[in-house]
C-alpha atoms as a PDB file:
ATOM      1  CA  UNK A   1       0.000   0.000   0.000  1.00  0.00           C
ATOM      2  CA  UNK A   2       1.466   3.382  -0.868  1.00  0.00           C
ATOM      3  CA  UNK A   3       1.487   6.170   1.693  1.00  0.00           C
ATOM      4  CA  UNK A   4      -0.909   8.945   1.786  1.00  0.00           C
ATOM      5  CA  UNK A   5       0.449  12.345   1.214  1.00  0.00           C
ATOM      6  CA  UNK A   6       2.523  11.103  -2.361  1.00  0.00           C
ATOM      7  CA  UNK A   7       1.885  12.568  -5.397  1.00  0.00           C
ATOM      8  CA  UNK A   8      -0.036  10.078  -7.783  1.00  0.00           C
ATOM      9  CA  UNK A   9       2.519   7.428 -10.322  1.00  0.00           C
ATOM     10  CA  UNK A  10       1.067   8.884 -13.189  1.00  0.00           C
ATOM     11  CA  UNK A  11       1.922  12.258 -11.928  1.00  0.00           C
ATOM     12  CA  UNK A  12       5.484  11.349 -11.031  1.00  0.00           C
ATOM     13  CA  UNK A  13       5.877   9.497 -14.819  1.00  0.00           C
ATOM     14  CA  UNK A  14       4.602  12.430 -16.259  1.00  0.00           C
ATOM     15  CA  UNK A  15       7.404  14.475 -14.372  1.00  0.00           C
ATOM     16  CA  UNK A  16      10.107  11.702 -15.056  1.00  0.00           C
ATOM     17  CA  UNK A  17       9.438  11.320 -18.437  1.00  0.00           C
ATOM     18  CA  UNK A  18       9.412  15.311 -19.460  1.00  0.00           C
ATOM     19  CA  UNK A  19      12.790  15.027 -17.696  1.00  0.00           C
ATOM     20  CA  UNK A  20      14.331  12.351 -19.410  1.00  0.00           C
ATOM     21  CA  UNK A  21      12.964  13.916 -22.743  1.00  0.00           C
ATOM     22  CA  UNK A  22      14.850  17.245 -22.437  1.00  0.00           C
ATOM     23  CA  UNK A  23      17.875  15.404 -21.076  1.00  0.00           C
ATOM     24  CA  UNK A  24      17.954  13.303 -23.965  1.00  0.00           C
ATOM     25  CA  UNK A  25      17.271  16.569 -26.537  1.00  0.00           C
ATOM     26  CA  UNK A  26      19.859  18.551 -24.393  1.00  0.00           C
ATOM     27  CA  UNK A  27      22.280  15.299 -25.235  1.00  0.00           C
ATOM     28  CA  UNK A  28      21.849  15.756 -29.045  1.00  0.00           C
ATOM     29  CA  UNK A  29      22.474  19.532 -29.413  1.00  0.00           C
ATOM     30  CA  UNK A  30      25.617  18.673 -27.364  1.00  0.00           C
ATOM     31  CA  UNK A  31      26.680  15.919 -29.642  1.00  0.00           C
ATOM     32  CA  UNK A  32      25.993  17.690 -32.844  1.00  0.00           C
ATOM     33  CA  UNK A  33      27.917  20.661 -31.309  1.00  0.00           C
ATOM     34  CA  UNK A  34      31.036  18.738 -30.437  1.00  0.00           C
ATOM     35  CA  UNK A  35      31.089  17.184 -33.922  1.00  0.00           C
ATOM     36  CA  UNK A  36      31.623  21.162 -35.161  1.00  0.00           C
ATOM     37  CA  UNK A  37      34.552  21.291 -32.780  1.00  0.00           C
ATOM     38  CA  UNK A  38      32.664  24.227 -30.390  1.00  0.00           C
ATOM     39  CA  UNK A  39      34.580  24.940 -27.728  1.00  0.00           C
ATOM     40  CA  UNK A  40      31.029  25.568 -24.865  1.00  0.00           C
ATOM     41  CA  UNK A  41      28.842  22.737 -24.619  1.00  0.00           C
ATOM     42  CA  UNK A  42      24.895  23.595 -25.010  1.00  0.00           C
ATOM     43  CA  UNK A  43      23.353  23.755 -21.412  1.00  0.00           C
ATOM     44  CA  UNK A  44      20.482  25.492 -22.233  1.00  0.00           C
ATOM     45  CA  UNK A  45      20.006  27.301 -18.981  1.00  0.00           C
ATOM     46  CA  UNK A  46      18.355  23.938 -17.936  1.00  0.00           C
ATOM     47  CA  UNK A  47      18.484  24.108 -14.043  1.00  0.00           C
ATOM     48  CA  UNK A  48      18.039  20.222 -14.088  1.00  0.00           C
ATOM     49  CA  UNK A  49      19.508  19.786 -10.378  1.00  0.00           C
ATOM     50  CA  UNK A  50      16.987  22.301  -9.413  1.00  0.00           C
ATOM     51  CA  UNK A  51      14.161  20.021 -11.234  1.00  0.00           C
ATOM     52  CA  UNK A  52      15.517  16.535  -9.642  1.00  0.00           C
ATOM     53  CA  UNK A  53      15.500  18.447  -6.275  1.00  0.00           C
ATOM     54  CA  UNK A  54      12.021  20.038  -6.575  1.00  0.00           C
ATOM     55  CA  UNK A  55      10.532  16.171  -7.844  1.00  0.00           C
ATOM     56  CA  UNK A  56      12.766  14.700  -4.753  1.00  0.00           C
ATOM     57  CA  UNK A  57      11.012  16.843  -2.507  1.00  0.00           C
ATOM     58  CA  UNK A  58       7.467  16.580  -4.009  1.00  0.00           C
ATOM     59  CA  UNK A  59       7.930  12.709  -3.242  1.00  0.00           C
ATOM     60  CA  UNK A  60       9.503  12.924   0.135  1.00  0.00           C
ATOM     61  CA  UNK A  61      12.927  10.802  -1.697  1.00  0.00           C
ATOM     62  CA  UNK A  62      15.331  11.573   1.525  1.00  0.00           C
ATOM     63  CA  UNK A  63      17.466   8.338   0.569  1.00  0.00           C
ATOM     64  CA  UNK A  64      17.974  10.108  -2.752  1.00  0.00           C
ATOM     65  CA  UNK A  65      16.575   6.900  -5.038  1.00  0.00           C
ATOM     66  CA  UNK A  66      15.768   9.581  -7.867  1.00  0.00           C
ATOM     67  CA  UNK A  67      19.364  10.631  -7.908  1.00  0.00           C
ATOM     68  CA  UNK A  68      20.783   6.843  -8.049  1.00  0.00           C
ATOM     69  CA  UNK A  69      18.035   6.033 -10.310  1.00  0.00           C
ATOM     70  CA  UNK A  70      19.133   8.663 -12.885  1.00  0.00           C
ATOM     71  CA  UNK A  71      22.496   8.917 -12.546  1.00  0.00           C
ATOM     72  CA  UNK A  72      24.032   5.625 -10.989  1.00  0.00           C
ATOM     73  CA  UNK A  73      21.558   3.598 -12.730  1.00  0.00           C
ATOM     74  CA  UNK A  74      21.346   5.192 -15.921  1.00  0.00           C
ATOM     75  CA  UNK A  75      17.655   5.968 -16.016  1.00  0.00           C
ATOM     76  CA  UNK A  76      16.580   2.262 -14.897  1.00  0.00           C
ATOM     77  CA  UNK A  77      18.847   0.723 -17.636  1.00  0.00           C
ATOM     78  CA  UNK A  78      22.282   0.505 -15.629  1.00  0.00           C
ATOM     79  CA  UNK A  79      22.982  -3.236 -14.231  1.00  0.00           C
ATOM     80  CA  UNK A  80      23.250  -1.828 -10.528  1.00  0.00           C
ATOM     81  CA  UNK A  81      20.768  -3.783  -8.210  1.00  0.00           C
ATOM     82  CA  UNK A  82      19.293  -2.149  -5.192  1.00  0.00           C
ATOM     83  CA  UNK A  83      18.203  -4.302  -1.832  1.00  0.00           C
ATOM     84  CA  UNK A  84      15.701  -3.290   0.786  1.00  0.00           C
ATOM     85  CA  UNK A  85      17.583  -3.399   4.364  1.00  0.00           C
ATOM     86  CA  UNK A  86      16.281  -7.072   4.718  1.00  0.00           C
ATOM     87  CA  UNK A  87      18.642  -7.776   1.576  1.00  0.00           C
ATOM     88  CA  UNK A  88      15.982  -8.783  -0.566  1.00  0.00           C
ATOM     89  CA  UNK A  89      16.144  -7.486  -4.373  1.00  0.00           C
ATOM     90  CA  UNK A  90      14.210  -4.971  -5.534  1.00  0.00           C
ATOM     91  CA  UNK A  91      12.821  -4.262  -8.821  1.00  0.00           C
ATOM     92  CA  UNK A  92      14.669  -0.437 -10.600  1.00  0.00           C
ATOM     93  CA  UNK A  93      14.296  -0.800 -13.824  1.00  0.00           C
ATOM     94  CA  UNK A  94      10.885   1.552 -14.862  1.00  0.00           C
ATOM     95  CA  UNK A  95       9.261   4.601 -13.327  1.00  0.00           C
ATOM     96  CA  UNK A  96       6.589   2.660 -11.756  1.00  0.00           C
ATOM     97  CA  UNK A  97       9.701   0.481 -10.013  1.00  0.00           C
ATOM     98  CA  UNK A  98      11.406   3.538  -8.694  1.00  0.00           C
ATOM     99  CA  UNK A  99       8.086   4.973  -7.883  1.00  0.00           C
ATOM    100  CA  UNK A 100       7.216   1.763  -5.309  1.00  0.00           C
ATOM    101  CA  UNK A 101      10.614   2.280  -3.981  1.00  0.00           C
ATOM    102  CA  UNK A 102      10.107   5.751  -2.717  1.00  0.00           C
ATOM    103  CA  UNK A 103       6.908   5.419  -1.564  1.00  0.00           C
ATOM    104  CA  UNK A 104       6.325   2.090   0.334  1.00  0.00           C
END
């Protein structure tokens, strides 16, 4: 059962995903740039730490699971396995995954 007081999974896919799309447009202006030799990488003015902080707070993440779900675990798609503190494995690899893992 998920606790009260979350935002809703579709609500927190909906945030994921618009993340992960900009990342991944933000990731092919900086390719295309580096293959014209530019010196600054695009950024955009993106404040994404600001955005993974703000969606971190919204869903009460203090053991920072967004964070190592993004950026350890590549978006869900790394090979890095996560255990609860009864060592028993626990499913990362979609939205809905890291979504359970915040919020029960």
């Amino acid at each position: 059962m998920i606790k009260k007081g979350y935002p809703t999974l579709v609500e927190f896919e909906s945030w994921m995903e618009r993340l992960k799309r900009f990342k991944d447009c933000e990731d092919g202006v900086n390719k295309v740039l580096k293959e014209y030799n530019t010196e600054s990488m695009f950024y955009g003015g993106f404040p994404e730490d600001l955005i993974v902080d703000l969606i971190k707070k919204l869903m009460k993440d203090n053991d920072d699971w967004i964070g190592w779900w993004i950026y350890e675990n590549n978006w869900g798609k790394g090979k890095m396995k996560c255990y609860s503190k009864n060592k028993m494995l626990l499913k990362s690899k979609t939205i809905s995954d890291l979504y359970n893992l915040i919020t029960q």
